[in-house]
Protein backbone atom coordinates (compact mmCIF):
# COMPACT_ATOMS: atom_id res chain seq x y z
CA UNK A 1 6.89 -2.13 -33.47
CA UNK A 2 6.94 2.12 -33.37
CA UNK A 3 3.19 1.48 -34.47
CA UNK A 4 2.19 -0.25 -32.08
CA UNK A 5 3.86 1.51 -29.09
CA UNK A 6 2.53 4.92 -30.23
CA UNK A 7 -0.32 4.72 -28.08
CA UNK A 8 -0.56 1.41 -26.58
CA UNK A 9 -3.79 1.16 -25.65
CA UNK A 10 -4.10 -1.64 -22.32
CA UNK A 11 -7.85 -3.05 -23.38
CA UNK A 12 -6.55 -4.54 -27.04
CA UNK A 13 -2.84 -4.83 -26.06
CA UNK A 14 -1.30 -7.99 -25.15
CA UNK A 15 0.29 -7.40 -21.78
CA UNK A 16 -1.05 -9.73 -18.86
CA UNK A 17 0.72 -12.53 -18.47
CA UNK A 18 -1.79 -15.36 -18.41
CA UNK A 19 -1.28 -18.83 -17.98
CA UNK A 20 -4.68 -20.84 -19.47
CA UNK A 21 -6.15 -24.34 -18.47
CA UNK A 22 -4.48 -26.06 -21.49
CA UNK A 23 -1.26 -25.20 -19.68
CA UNK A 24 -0.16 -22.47 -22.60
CA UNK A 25 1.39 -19.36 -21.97
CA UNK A 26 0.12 -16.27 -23.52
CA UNK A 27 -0.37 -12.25 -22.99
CA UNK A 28 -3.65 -10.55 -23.59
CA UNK A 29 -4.89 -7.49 -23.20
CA UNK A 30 -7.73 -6.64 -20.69
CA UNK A 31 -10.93 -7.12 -22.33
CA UNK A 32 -9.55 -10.48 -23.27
CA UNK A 33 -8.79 -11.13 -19.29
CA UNK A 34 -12.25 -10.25 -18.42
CA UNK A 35 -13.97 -12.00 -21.07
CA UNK A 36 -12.02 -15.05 -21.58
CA UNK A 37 -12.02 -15.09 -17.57
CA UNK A 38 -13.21 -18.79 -17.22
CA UNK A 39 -10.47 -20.25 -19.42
CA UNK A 40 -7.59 -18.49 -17.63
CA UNK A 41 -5.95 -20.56 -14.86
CA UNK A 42 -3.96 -17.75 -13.45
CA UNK A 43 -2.02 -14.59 -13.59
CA UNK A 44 1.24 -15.64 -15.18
CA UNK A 45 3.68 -13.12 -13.64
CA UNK A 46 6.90 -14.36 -11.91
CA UNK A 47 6.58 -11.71 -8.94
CA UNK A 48 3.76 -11.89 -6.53
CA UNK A 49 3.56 -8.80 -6.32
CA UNK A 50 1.92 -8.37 -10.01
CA UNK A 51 -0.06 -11.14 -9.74
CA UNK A 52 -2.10 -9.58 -6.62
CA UNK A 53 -1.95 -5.95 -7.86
CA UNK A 54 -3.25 -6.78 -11.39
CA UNK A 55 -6.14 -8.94 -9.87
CA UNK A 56 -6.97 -5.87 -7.38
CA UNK A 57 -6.77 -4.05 -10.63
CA UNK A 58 -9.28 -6.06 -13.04
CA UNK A 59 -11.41 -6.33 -9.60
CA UNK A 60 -11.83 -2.99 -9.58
CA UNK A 61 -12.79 -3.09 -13.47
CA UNK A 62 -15.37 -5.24 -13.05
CA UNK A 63 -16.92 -2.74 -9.93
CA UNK A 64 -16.12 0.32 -12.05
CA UNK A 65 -18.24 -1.49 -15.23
CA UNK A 66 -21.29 -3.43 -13.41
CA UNK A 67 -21.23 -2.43 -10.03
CA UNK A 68 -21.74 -4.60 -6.74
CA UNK A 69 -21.68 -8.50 -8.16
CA UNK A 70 -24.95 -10.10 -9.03
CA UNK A 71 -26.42 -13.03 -7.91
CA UNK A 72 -25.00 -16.36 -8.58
CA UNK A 73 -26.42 -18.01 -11.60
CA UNK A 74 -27.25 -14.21 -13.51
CA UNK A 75 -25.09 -15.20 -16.65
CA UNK A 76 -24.73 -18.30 -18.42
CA UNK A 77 -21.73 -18.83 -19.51
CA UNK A 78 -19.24 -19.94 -17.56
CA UNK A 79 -15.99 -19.20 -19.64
CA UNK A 80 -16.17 -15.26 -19.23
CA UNK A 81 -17.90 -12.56 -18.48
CA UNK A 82 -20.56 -11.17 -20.60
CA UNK A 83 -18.54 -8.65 -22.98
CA UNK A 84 -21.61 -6.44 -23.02
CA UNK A 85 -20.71 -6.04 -18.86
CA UNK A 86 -17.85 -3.95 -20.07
CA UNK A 87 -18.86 -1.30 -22.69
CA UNK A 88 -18.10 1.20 -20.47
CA UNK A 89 -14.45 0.13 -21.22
CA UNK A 90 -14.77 1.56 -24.71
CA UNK A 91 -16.60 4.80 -23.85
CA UNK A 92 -13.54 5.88 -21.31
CA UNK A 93 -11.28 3.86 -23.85
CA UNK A 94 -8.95 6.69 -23.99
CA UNK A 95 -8.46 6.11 -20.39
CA UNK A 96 -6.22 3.13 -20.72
CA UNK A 97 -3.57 4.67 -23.55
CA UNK A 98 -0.12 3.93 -21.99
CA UNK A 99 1.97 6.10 -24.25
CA UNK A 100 0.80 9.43 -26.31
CA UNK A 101 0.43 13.01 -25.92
CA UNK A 102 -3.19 13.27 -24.70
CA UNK A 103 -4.58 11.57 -21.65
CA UNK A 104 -2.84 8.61 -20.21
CA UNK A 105 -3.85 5.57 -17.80
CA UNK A 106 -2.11 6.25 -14.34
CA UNK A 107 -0.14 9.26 -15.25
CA UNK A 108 -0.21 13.18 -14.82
CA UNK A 109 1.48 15.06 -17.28
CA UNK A 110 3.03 17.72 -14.47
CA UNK A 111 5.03 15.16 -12.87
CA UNK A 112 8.30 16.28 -12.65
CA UNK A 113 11.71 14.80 -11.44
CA UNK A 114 13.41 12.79 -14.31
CA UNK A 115 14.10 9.06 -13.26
CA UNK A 116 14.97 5.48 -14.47
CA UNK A 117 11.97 3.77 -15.93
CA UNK A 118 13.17 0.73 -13.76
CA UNK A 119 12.48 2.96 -10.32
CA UNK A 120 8.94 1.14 -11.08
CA UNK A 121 10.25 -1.83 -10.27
CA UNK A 122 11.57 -2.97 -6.75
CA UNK A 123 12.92 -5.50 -7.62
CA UNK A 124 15.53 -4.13 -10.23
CA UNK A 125 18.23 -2.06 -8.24
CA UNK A 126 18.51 1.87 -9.05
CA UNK A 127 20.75 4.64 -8.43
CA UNK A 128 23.54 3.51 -5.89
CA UNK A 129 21.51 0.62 -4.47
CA UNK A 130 23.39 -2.76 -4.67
CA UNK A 131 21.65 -6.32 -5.47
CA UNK A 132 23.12 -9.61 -5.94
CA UNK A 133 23.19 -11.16 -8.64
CA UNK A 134 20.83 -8.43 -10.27
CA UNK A 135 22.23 -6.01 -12.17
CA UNK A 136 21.41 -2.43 -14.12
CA UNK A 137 22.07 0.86 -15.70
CA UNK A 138 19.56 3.64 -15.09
CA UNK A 139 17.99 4.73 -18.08
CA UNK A 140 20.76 3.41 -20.51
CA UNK A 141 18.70 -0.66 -19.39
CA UNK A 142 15.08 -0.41 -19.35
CA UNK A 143 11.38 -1.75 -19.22
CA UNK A 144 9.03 -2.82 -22.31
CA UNK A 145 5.68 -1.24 -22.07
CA UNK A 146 3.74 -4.49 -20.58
CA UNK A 147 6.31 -3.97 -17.78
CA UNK A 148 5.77 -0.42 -17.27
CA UNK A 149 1.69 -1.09 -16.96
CA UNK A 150 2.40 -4.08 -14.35
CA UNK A 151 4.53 -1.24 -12.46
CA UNK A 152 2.32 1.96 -12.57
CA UNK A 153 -0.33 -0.74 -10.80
CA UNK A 154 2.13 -1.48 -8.08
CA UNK A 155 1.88 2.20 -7.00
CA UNK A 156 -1.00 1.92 -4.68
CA UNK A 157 -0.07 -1.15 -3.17
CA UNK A 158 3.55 -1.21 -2.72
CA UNK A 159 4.89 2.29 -2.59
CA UNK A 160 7.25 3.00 0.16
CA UNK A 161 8.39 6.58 1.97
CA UNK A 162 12.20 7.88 1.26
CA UNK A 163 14.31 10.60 -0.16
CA UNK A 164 14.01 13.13 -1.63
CA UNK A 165 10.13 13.62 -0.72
CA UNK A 166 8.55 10.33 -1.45
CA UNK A 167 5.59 8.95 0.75
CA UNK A 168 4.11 5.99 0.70
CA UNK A 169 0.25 5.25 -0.46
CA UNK A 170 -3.06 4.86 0.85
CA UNK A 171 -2.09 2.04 3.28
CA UNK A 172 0.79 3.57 4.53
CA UNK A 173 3.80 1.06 4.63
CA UNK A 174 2.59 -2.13 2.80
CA UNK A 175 0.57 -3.98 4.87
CA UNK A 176 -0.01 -8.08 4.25
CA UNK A 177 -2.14 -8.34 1.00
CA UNK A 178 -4.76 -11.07 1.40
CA UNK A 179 -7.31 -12.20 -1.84
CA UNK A 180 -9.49 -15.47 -2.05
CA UNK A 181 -8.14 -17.55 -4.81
CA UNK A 182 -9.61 -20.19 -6.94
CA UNK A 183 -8.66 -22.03 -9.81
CA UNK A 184 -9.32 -19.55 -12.74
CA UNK A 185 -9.34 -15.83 -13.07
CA UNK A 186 -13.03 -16.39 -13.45
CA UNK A 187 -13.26 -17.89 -9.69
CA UNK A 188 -10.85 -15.66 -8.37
CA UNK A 189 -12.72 -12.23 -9.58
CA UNK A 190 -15.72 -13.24 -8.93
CA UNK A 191 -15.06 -14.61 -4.96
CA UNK A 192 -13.32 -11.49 -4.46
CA UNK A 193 -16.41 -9.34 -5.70
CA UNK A 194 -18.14 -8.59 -2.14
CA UNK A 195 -20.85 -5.95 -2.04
CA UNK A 196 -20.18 -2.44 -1.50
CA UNK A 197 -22.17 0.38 -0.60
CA UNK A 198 -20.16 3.30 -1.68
CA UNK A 199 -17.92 2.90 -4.92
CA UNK A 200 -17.07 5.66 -5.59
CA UNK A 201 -14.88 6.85 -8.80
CA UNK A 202 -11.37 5.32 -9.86
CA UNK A 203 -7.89 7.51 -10.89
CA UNK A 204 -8.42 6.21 -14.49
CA UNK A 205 -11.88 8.80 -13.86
CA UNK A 206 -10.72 11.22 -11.78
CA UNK A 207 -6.98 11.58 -11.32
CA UNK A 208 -6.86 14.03 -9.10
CA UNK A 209 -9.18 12.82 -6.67
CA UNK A 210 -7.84 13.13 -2.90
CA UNK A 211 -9.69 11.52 0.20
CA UNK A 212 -11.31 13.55 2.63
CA UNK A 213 -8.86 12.73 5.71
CA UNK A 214 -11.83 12.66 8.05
CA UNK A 215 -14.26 10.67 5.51
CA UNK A 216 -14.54 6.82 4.67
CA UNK A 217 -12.66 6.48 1.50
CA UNK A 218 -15.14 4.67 -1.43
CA UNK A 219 -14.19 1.44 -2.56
CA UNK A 220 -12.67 2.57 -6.30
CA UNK A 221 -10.72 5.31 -4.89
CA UNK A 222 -8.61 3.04 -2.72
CA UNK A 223 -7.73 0.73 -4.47
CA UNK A 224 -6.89 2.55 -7.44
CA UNK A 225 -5.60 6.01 -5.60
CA UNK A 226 -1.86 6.22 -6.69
CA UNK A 227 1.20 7.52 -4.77
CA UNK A 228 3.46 8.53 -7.66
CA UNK A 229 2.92 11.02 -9.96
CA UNK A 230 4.63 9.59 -13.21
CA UNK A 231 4.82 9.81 -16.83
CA UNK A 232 6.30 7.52 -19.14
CA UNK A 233 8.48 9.10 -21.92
CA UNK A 234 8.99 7.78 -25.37
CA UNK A 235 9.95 4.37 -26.44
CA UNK A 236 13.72 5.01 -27.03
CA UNK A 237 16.24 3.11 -29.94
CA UNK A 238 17.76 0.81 -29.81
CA UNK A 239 15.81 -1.94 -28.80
CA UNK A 240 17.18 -4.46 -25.75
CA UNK A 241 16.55 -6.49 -23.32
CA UNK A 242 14.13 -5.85 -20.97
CA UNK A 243 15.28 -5.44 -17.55
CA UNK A 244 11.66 -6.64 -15.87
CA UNK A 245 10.66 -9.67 -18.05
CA UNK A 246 13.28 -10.34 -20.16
CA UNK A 247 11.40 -9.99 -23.47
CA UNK A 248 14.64 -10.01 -26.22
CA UNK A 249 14.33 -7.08 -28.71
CA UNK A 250 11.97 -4.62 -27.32
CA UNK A 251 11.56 -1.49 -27.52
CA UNK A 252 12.13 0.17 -24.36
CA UNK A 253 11.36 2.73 -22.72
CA UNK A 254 14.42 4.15 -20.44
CA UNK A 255 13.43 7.24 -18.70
CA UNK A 256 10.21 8.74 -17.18
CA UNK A 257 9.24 11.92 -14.96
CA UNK A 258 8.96 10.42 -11.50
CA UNK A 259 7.93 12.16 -8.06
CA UNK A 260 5.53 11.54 -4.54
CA UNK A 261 1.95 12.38 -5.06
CA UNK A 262 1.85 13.70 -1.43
CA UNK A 263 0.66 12.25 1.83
CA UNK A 264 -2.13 9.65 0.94
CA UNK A 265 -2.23 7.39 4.07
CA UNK A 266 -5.74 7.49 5.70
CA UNK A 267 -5.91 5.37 8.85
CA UNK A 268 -9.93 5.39 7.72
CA UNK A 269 -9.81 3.29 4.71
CA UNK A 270 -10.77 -0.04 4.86
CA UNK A 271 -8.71 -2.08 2.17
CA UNK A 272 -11.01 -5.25 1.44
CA UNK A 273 -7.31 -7.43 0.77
CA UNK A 274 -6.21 -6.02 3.83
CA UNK A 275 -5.90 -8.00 7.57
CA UNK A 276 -6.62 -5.45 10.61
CA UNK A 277 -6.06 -5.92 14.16
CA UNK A 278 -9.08 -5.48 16.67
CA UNK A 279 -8.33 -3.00 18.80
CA UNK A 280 -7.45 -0.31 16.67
CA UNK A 281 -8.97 -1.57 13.84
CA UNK A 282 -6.99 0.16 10.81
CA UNK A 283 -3.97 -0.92 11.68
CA UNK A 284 -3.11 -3.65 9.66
CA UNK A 285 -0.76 -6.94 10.07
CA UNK A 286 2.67 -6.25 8.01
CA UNK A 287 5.45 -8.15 7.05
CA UNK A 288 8.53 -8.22 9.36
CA UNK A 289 11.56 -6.77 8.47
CA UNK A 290 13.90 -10.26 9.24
CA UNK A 291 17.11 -8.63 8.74
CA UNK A 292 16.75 -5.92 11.75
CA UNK A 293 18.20 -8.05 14.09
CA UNK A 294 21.79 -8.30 12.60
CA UNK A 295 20.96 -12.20 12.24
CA UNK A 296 19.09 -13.25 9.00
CA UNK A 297 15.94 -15.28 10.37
CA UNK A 298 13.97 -16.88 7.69
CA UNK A 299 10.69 -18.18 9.72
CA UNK A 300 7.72 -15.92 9.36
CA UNK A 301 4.99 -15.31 11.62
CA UNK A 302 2.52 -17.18 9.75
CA UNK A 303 0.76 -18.75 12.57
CA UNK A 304 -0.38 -15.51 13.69
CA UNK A 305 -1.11 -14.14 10.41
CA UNK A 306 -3.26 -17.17 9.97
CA UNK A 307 -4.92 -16.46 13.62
CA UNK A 308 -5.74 -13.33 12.72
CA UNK A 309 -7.43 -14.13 9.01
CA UNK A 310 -9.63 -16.90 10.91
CA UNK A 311 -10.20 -14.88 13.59
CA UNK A 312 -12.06 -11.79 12.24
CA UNK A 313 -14.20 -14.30 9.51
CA UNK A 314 -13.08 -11.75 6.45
CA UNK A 315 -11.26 -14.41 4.62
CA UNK A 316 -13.21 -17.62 5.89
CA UNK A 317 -16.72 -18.87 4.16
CA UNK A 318 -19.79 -20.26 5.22
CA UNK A 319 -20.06 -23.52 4.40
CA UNK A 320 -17.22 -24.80 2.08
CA UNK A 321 -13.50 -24.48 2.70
CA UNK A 322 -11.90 -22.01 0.33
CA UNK A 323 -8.32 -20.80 -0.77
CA UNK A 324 -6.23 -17.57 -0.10
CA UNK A 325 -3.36 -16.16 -1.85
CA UNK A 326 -1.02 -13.70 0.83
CA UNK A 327 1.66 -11.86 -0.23
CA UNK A 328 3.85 -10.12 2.48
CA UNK A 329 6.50 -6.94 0.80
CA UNK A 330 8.83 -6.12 3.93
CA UNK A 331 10.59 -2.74 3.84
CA UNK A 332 12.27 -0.16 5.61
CA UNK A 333 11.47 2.89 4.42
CA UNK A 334 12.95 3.36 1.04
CA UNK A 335 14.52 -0.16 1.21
CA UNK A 336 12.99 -2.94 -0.37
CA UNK A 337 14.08 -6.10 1.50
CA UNK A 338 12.16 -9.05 1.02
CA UNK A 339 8.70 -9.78 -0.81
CA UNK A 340 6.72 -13.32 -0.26
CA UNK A 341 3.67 -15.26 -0.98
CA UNK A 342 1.35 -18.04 0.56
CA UNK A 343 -1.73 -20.09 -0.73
CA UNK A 344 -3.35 -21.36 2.27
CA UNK A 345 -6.22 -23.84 2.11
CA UNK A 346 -8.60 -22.51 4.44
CA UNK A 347 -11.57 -24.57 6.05
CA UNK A 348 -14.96 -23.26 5.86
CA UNK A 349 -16.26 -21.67 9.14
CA UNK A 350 -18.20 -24.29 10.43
CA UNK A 351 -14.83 -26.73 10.26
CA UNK A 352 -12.53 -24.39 11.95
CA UNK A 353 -11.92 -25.91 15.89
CA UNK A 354 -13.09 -23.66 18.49
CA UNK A 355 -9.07 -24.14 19.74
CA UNK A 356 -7.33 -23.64 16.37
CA UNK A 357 -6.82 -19.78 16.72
CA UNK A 358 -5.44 -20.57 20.21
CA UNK A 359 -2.99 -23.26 19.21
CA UNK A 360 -1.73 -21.08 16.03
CA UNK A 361 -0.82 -18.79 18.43
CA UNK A 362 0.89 -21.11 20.88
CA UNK A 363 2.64 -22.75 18.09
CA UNK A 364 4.63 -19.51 17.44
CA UNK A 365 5.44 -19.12 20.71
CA UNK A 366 6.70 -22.69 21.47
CA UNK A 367 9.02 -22.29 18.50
CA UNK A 368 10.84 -18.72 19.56
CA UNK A 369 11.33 -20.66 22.82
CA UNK A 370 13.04 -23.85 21.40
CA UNK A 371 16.19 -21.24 21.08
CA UNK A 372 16.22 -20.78 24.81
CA UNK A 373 15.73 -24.38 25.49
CA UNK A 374 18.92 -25.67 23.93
CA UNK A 375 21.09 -23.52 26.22
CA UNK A 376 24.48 -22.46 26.57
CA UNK A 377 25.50 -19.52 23.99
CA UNK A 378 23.39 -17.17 21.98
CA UNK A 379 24.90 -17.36 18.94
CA UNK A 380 24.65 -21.00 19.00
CA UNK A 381 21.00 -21.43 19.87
CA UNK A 382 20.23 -18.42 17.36
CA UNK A 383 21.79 -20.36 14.67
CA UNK A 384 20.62 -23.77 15.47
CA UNK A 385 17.30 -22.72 15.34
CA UNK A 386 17.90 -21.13 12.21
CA UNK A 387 19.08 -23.90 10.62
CA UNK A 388 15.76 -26.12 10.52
CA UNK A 389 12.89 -24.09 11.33
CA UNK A 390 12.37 -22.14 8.19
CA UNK A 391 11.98 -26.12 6.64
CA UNK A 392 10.02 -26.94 9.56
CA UNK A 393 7.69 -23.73 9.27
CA UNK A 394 7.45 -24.05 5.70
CA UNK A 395 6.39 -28.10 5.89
CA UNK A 396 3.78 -27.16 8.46
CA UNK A 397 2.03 -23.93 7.06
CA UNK A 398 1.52 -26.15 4.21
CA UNK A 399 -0.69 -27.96 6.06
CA UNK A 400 -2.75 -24.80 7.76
CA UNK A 401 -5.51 -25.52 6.69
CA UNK A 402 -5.62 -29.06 8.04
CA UNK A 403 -4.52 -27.97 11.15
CA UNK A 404 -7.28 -25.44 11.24
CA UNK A 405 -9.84 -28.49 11.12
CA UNK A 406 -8.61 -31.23 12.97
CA UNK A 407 -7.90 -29.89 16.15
CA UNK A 408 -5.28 -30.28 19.14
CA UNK A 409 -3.84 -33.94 17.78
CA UNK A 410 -2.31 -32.47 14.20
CA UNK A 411 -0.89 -29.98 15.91
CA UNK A 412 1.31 -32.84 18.35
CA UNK A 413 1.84 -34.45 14.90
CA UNK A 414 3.11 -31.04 13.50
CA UNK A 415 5.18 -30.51 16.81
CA UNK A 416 6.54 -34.20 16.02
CA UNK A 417 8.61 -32.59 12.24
CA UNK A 418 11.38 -31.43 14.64
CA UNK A 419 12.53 -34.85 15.61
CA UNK A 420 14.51 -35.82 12.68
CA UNK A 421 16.65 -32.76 12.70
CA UNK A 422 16.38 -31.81 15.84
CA UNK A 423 18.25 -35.82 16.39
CA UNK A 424 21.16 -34.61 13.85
CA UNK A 425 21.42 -31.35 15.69
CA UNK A 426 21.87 -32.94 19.28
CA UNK A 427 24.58 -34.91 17.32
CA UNK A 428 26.90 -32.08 16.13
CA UNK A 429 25.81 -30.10 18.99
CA UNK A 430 27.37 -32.40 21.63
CA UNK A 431 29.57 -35.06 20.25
CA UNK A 432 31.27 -36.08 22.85
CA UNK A 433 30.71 -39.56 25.27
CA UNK A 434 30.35 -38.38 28.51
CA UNK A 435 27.46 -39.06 30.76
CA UNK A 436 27.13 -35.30 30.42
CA UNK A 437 27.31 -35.14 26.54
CA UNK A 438 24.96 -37.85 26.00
CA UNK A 439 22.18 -36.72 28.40
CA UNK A 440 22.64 -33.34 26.54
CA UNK A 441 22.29 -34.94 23.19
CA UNK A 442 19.39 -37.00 24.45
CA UNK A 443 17.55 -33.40 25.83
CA UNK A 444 18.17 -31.55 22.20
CA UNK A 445 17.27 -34.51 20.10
CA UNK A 446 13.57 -34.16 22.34
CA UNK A 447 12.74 -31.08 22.28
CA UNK A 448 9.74 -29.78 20.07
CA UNK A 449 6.80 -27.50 20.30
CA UNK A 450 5.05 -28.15 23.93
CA UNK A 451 1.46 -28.33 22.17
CA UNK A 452 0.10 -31.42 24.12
CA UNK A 453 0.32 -29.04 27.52
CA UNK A 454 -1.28 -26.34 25.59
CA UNK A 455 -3.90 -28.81 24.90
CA UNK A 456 -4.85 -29.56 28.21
CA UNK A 457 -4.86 -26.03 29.12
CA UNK A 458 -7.25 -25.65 26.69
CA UNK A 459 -9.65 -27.99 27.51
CA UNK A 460 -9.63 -27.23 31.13
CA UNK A 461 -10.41 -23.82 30.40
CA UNK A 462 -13.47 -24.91 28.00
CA UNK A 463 -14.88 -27.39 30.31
CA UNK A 464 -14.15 -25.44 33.49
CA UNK A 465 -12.32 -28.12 35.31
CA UNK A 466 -9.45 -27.66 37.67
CA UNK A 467 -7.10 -30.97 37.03
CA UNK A 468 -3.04 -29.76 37.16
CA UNK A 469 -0.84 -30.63 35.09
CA UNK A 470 2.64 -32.28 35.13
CA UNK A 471 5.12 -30.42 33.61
CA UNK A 472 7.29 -32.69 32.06
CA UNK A 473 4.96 -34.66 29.72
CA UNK A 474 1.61 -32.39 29.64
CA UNK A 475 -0.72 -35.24 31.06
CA UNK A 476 -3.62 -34.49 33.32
CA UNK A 477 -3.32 -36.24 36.95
């Protein structure tokens, strides 16, 4: 085990956690990602948040080695990538060493601040931080070395500003990560390999490199520009538990030099995973911070998340319907609060209803006002609601794609999920059996989304007409 950590080079290593079509579990190292591509059903890691970053990361590998992606049908086999696509990999091979004294992949020798290896890590809890049911020892528990590469490629994705003087990367605070997905590594890479006119040259290259703040920032340089300056030190005795993965008898390493690489966010660079609003187009859609509020809300604004990817066409193709994996990190600042994911069947461009952008929108507006609508107390409507609508929410979005298609009538059937619960709510709500309880129980157990009067609207604003509409029921007179 000492031999093989002494350098630990990432190409030959087995580190990715892969899960292949036959259903086994295995770790390889990259060349064997890349060119076993086709037999690899997906990224095998437990945390989102690894999964995306190490796809962004062997995306950027496959830029960095053959440039912008050829045309369909340029290679025959359909299991991998051509290994001689990648012999770059073993002229910069040096690149890639995790551990050593000369060069190493994502770190800088001057880094200075000594931390826990585990501050690489959100999810494991550091210093004085507290987490439930999650606990650990800085640098006396620590990480294994596929751990520590799965970290140093969260920096440029996930980094967050905080004491003493950290920043947070290239994006600022993590925006909404968006990637097509398919159903192997091979499908994934290669939908997410869109053409590119300036590449430019990754940290692995040049690890100094710093954007221009005025200048568009090349392809390679964003995705791989870090916002830590770390390096890793030695494997340490004895060997443990690791705190990331869990891997029994490793050898781990505890401690590492840890501090900010400076201010890196560029409001110019265009992040290809990345959903931006319109009219100030590098601002990008982020993931709400649900605690803020005192009350813990668990629905997410995926209805205008989903707007937003079928609005601007980035994430939508031509002519056949197509998947997308979205992972949402929310923070404040130094905290790390909450992280997510999504696969969303989207329908190709030509399927998508000229109202479904419209109704997502409506659809998270009808259900903040179902709180309202109940009535009486705050604190009962807040928690009512938040009782059945992450269920509700979560039942629906998995649908999206569906709804994206088939227009105004699945949306009345989505509306129609409330019922049940909404029935047992009225109950418990008012139990009593006066003429007053039971036409209050009769109100709650009704209410839903209002899309059938957003419908209407909709079509008399498409067809021009001027009909009203009655406000009880939504039907044209």
């Amino acid at each position: 085990m000492k031999q093989k950590t002494e350098h630990y080079n990432l190409l030959v290593e087995d580190w990715i956690p892969v899960l292949w079509n036959d259903g086994k579990f295995s770790r390889v190292g990259i060349m064997e990602a890349l060119t076993q591509a086709g037999r690899i059903r997906q990224i095998a890691a437990s945390n989102p948040m690894d999964r995306i970053a190490i796809v962004r990361f062997l995306l950027a590998l496959l830029y960095w080695c053959k440039g912008n992606r050829p045309e369909e049908g340029s290679f025959i086999s359909y299991d991998s990538f051509p290994a001689d696509w990648f012999s770059k990999l073993d002229a910069y091979r040096d690149r890639f060493n995790l551990l050593g004294e000369e060069r190493r992949f994502y770190q800088d020798r001057e880094a200075q601040r000594s931390r826990a290896s585990t501050d690489l890590i959100q999810e494991i809890p550091t210093g004085n931080n507290f987490w439930h049911f999650r606990h650990s020892t800085d640098k006396t528990d620590g990480l294994c070395a596929s751990c520590c590469a799965m970290g140093l490629l969260r920096l440029p994705l996930f980094s967050v500003s905080g004491l003493p003087d950290l920043m947070a990367g290239i994006n600022g605070p993590p925006p909404i990560y968006v990637v097509h997905w398919g159903t192997s590594l091979l499908d994934i890479l290669w939908a997410n390999w869109a053409t590119c006119l300036e590449l430019g040259d990754p940290t692995w290259v040049s690890p100094n490199i710093s954007p221009t703040a005025h200048k568009e920032v090349p392809l390679l340089t964003g995705l791989t520009l870090l916002s830590r300056r770390v390096w890793l030190h030695r494997p340490s005795e004895p060997p443990g538990t690791c705190a990331g993965c869990g891997a029994k008898e490793a050898v781990l390493i505890r401690t590492c030099q840890f501090q900010t690489a400076g201010k890196q966010e560029n409001g110019l660079w265009n992040d290809p995973h990345v959903v931006y609003l319109d009219k100030t187009p590098r601002k990008s859609l982020k993931a709400a911070d649900l605690t803020t509020t005192g009350t813990f809300r668990m629905d997410r604004p995926w209805a205008n998340l989903l707007a937003r990817i079928a609005e601007t066409g980035k994430f939508v193709c031509g002519k056949k319907p197509t998947s997308v994996f979205i992972v949402g990190f929310a923070t404040d600042r130094a905290k790390n609060i909450d992280v997510w994911e999504r696969t969303v069947e989207v329908p190709s461009s030509e399927s998508v209803q000229e109202t479904a952008i419209s109704l997502l929108r409506h659809w998270h507006k009808e259900g903040g006002r179902l709180e309202k609508r109940i009535g009486r107390s705050k604190v009962e409507r807040e928690t009512t609601i938040a009782a059945i609508r992450p269920h509700i929410e979560d039942s629906v979005s998995a649908k999206a794609g569906e709804l994206l298609a088939e227009g105004e009538d699945s949306w009345e059937q989505a509306a129609r999920e409330y019922r049940t619960m909404m029935a047992v709510i009225a109950r418990s709500l008012s139990p009593g059996f006066t003429t007053a309880s039971v036409l209050r129980r009769q109100k709650i157990a009704y209410l839903m989304p209002n899309m059938g009067q957003k419908k209407q609207k909709l079509i008399r604003s498409l067809v021009g007409t001027e009909e009203g509409t009655d406000e009880c029921n939504g039907s044209v007179h």
